[in-house]
Protein backbone atom coordinates (compact mmCIF):
# COMPACT_ATOMS: atom_id res chain seq x y z
CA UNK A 1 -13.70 -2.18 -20.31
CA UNK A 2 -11.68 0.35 -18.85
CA UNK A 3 -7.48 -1.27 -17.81
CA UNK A 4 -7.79 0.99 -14.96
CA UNK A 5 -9.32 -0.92 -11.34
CA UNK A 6 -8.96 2.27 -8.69
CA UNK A 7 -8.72 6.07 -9.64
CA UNK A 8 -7.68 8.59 -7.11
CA UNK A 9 -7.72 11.85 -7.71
CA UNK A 10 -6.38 14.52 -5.88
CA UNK A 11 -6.55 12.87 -3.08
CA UNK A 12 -6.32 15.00 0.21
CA UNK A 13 -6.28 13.04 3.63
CA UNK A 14 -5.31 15.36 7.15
CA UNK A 15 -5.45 14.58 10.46
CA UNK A 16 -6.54 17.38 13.11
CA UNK A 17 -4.16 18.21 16.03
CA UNK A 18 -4.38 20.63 19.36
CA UNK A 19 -1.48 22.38 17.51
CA UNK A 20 -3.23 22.63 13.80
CA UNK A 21 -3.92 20.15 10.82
CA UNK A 22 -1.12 17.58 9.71
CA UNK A 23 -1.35 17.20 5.70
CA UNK A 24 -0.06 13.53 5.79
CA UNK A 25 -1.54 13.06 2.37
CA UNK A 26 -1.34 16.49 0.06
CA UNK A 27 -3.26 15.93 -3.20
CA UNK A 28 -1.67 12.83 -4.19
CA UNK A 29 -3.01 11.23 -7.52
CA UNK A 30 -2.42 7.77 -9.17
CA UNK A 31 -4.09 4.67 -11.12
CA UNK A 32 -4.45 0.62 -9.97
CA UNK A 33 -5.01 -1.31 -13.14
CA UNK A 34 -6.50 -4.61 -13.42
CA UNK A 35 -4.16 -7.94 -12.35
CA UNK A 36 -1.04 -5.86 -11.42
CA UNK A 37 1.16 -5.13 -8.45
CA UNK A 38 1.13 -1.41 -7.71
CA UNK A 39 3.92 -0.94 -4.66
CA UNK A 40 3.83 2.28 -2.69
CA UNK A 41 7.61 2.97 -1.11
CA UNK A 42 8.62 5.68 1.77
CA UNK A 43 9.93 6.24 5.00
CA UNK A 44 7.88 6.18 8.10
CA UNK A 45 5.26 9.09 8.12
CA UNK A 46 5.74 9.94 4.13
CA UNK A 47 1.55 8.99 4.33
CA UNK A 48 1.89 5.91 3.12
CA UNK A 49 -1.09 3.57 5.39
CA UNK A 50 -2.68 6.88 5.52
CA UNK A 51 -3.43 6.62 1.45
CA UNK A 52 -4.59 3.14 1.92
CA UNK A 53 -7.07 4.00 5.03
CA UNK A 54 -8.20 6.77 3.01
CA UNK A 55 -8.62 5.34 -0.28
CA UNK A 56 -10.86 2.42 1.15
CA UNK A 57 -12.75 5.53 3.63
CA UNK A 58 -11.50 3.46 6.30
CA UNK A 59 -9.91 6.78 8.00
CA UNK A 60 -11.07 7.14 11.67
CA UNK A 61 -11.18 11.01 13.35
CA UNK A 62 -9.25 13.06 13.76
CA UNK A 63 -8.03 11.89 10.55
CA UNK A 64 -10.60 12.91 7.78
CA UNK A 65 -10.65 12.95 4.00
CA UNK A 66 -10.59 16.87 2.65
CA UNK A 67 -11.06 16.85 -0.89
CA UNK A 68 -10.62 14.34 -3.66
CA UNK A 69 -12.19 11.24 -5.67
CA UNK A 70 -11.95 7.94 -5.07
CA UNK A 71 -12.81 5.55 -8.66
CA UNK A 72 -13.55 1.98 -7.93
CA UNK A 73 -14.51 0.42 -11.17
CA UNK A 74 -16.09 3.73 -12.41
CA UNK A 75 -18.01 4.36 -8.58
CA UNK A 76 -17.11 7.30 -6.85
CA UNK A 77 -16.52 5.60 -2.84
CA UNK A 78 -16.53 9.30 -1.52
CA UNK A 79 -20.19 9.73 -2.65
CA UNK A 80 -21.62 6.24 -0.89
CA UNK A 81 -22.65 5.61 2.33
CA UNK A 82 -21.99 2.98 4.93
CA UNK A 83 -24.50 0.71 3.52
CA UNK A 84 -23.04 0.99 -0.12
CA UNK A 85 -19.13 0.91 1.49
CA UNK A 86 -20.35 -2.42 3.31
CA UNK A 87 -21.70 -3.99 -0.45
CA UNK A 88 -17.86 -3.03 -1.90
CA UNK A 89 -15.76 -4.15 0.93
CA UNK A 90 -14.85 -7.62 0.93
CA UNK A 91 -16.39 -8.77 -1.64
CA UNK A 92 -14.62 -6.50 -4.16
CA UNK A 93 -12.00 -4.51 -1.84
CA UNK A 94 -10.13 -6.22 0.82
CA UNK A 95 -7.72 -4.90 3.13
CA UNK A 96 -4.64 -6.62 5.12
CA UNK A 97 -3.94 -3.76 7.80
CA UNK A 98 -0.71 -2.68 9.10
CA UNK A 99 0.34 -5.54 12.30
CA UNK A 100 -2.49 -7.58 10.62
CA UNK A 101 -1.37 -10.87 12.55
CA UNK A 102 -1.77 -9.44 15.99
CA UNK A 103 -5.63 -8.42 14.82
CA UNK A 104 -6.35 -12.27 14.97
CA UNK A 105 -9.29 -13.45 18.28
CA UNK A 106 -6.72 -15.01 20.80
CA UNK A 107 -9.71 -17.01 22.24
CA UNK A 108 -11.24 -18.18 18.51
CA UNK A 109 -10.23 -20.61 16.26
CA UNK A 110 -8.64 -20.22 13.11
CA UNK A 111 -11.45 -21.58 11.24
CA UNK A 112 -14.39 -20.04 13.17
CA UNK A 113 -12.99 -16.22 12.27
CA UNK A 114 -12.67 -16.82 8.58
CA UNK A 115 -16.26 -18.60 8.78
CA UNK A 116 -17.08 -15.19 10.69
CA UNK A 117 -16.07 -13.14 8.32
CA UNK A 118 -17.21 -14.64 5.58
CA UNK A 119 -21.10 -14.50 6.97
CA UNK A 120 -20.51 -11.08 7.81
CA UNK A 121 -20.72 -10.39 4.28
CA UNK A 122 -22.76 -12.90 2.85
CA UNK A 123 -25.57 -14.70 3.62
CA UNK A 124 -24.15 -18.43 3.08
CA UNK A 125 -25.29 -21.68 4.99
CA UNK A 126 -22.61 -22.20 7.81
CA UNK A 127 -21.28 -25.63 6.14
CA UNK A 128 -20.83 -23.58 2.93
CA UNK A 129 -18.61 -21.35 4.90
CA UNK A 130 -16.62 -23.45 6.62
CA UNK A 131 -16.13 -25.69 3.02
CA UNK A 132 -14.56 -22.26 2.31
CA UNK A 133 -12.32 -21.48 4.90
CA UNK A 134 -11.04 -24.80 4.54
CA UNK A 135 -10.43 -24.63 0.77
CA UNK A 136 -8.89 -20.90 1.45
CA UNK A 137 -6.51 -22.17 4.48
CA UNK A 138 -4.88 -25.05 2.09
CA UNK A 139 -4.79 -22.03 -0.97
CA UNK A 140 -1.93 -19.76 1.33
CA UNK A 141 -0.22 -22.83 2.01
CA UNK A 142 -0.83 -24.24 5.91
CA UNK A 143 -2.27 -27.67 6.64
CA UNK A 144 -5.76 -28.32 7.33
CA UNK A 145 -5.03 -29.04 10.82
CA UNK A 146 -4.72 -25.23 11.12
CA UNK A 147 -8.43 -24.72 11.10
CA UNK A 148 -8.82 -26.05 14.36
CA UNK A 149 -6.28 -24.13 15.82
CA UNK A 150 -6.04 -21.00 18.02
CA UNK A 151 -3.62 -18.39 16.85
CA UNK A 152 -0.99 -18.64 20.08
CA UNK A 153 0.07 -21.79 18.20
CA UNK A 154 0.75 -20.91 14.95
CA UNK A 155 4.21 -19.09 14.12
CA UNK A 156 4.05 -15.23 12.75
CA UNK A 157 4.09 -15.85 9.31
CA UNK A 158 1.28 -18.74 9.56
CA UNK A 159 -1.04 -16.30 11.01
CA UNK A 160 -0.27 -13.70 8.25
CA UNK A 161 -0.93 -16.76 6.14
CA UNK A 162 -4.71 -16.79 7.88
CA UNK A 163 -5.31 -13.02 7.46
CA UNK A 164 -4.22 -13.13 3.66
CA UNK A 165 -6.66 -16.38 3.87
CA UNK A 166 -9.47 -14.36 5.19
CA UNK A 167 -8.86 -11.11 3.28
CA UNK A 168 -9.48 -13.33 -0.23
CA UNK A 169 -12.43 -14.92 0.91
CA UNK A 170 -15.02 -13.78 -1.16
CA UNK A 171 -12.38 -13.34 -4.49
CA UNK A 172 -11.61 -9.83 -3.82
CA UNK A 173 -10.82 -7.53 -7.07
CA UNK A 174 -8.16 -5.47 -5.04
CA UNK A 175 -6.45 -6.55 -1.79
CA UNK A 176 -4.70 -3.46 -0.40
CA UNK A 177 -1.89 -5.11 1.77
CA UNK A 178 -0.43 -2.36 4.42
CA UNK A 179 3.08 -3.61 5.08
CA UNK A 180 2.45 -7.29 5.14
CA UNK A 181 5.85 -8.52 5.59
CA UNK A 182 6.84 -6.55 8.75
CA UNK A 183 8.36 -8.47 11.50
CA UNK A 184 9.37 -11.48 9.72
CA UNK A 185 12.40 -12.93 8.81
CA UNK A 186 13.29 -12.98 5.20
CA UNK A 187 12.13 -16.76 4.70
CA UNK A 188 8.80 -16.34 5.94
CA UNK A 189 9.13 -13.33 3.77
CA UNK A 190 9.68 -14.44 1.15
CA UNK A 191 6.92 -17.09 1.20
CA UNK A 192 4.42 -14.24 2.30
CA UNK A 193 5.24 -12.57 -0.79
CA UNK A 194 5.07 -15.97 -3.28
CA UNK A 195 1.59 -16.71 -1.59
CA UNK A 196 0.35 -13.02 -2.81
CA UNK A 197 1.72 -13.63 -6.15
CA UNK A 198 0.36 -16.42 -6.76
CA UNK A 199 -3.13 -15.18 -5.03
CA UNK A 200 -2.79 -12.35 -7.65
CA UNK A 201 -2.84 -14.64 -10.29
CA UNK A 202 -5.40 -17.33 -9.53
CA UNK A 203 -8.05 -14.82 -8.68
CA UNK A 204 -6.70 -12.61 -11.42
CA UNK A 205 -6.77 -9.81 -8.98
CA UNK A 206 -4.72 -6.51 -8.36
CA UNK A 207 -2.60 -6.25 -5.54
CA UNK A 208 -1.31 -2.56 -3.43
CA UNK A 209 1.55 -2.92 -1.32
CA UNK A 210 2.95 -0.83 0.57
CA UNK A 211 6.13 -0.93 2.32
CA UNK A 212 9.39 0.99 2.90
CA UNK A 213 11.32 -2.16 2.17
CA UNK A 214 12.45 -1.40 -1.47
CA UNK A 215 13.77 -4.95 -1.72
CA UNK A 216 10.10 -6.32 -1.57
CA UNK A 217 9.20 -3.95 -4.04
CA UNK A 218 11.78 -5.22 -6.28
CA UNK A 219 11.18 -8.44 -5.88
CA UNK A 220 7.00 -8.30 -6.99
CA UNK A 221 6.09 -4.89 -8.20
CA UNK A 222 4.73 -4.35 -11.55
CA UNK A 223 4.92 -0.62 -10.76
CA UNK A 224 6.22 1.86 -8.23
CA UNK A 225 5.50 4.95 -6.72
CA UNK A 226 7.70 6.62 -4.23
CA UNK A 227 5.95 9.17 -1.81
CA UNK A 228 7.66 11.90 0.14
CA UNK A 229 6.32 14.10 2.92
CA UNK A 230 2.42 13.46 1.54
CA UNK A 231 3.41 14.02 -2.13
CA UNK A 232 4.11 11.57 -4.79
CA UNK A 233 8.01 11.88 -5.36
CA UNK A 234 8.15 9.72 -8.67
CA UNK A 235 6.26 6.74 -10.01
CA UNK A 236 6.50 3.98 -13.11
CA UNK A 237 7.34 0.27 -14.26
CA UNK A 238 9.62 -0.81 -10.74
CA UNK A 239 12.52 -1.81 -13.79
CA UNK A 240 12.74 1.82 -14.34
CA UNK A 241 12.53 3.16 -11.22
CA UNK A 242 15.53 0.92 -10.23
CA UNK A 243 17.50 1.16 -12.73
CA UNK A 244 16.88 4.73 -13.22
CA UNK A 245 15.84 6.78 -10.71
CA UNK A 246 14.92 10.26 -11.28
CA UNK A 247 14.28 11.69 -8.25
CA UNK A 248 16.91 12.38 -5.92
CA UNK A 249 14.81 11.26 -2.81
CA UNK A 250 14.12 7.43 -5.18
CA UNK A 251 17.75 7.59 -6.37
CA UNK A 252 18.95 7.71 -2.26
CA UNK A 253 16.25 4.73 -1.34
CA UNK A 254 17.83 2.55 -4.07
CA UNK A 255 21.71 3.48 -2.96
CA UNK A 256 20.71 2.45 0.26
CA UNK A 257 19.87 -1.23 -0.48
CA UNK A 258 22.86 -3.43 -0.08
CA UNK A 259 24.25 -5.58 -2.56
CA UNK A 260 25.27 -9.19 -1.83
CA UNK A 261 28.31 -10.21 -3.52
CA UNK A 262 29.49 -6.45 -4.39
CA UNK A 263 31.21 -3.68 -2.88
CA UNK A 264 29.06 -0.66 -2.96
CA UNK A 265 29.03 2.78 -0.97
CA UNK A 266 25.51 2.58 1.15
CA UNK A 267 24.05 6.30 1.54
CA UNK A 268 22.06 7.65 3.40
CA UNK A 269 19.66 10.66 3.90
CA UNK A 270 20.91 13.39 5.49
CA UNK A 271 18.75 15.59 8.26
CA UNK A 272 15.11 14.68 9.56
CA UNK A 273 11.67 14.74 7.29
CA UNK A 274 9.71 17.91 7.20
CA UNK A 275 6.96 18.21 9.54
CA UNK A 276 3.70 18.14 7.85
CA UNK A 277 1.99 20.55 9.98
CA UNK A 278 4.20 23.00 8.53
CA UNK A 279 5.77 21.58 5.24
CA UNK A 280 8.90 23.48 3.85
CA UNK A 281 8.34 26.25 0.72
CA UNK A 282 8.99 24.97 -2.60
CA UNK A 283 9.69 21.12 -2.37
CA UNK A 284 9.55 19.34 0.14
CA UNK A 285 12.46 17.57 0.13
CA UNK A 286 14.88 20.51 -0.55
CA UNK A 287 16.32 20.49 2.98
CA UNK A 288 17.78 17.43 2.68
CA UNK A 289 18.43 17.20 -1.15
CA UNK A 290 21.62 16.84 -2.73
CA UNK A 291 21.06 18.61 -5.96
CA UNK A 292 18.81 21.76 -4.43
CA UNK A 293 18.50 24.65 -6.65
CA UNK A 294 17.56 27.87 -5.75
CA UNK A 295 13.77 27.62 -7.48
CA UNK A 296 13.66 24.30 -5.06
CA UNK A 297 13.23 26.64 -2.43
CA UNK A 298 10.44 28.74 -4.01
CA UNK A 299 8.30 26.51 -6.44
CA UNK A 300 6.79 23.61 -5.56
CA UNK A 301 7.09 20.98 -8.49
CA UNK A 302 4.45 19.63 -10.10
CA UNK A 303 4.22 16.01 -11.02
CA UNK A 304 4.66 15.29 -14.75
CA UNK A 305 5.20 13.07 -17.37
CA UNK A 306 8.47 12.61 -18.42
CA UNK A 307 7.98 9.62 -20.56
CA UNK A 308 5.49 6.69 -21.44
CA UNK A 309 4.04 6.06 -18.09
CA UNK A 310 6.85 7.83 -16.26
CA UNK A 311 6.83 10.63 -13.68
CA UNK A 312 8.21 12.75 -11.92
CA UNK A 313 8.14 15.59 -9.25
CA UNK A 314 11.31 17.57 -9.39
CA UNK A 315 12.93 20.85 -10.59
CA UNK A 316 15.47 18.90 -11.94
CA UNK A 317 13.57 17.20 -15.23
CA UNK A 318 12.29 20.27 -17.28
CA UNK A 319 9.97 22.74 -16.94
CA UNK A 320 6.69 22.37 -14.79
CA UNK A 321 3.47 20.79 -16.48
CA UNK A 322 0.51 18.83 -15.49
């Protein structure tokens, strides 16, 4: 059986505008394997939620998918229709949206929206379902209690607690988790992010996360990949990327995390990013790059290997090869 969980290839994903078509994800490319932590890092508009919505044809208009493939477990999503989508979601894809905790029913209780979801999908007895919810409630950690609860009395993190609950409901193969740590202090945090590990490994399930926090990344990654302006900057093993950064844009990002207990010069990135209605020549980042070269300005790179499962978009690290 094949290591490899989700396949995306090529992956185009643009939005349409009165003023033309935004490219927030240009041909971007990358593998999930099976039981790991794949993070995706970037500012704010790099395309980052835009990947996820499009790699689970979640995408709403104007935003619509342009070209690409999209392998789950060897099935091409771009070639099934709502029917076939419905059979794959949940039960084998789930997905923890950006804000997720403000997407709770103010007026249901806890219990009676993961028992709601949970039918949605399959046809269970009622008592079956709410056995589950229960069972799923005490597996991210909150009391039983919660259950009967509404969710304007439960704290932030306790009702991300109830949407990672309900996301895992029917043992999910891949949870795509769209910035699931936003808006919460660094001890709910961090207990958001133990809850997802350990999630990962009892359902022996593969985890996307997305974030620009690169301190979240380091803390539960397996593997990294850094986009830029709708274009995969650089991606590998989150040790390397860390320790090594080869990209000037991943090598910023990392100067810019602060160091407790050590003095350290905190960059950051000079100008604004590129608008993707009308992306800059050559690479994309160039503008604001430290290390620009004059082919920068010209040729776009392409991304390429520059070592066992290591690569790289930039002029910087040889010659240009897919």
């Amino acid at each position: 059986m094949s290591e490899q969980l989700l396949e995306i290839k090529d992956l185009k994903a643009y939005y349409r505008t009165p003023v033309g078509v935004v490219k927030a994800v240009d041909g971007v490319s990358l593998a999930v394997e099976r039981e790991e932590i794949f993070g995706i890092a970037g500012e704010s508009g790099c395309g980052k939620s835009t990947l996820a919505k499009a790699a689970l044809r979640l995408l709403k208009p104007p935003g619509y998918i342009h070209e690409g493939n999209i392998l789950f477990e060897g099935t091409d999503l771009m070639r099934l229709d709502r029917e076939g989508l419905r059979k794959i979601r949940w039960r084998k894809i789930s997905y923890i949206p950006q804000s997720s905790m403000n997407s709770l029913n103010p007026v249901m209780r806890i219990g009676d929206q993961i028992v709601d979801a949970i039918l949605a999908h399959e046809n269970w007895p009622r008592d079956k379902a709410e056995e589950r919810a229960r069972k799923l409630v005490k597996l991210v950690g909150l009391p039983e209690r919660c259950i009967k609860m509404y969710p304007h009395e439960l704290s932030g993190g306790m009702k991300q607690r109830v949407i990672i609950a309900s996301s895992i409901a029917l043992n999910p193969r891949l949870i795509v988790a769209d910035e699931p740590t936003t808006a919460l202090d660094v001890v709910v945090q961090r207990g958001i992010l133990q809850t997802l590990y350990e999630i990962k490994n009892s359902l022996g399930a593969s985890i996307v996360l997305i974030t620009h926090d690169m301190a979240v990344h380091a803390e539960i990654d397996d593997r990294l990949m850094v986009m830029y302006a709708g274009k995969v900057a650089e991606l590998g093993s989150v040790y390397d990327i860390f320790e090594d950064p080869l990209h000037p844009y991943s090598d910023i990002l990392m100067s810019a995390i602060p160091a407790i207990g050590e003095k350290k010069e905190i960059k950051g990135i000079s100008g604004r990013p590129p608008s993707l209605l009308n992306p800059p020549k050559g690479c994309r980042f160039h503008p604001r790059c430290p290390h620009v070269m004059e082919i920068c300005r010209r040729e776009e790179p392409l991304l390429k290997e520059v070592g066992p499962g290591r690569f790289v978009a930039c002029h910087l690290h040889g010659s240009d090869s897919r």
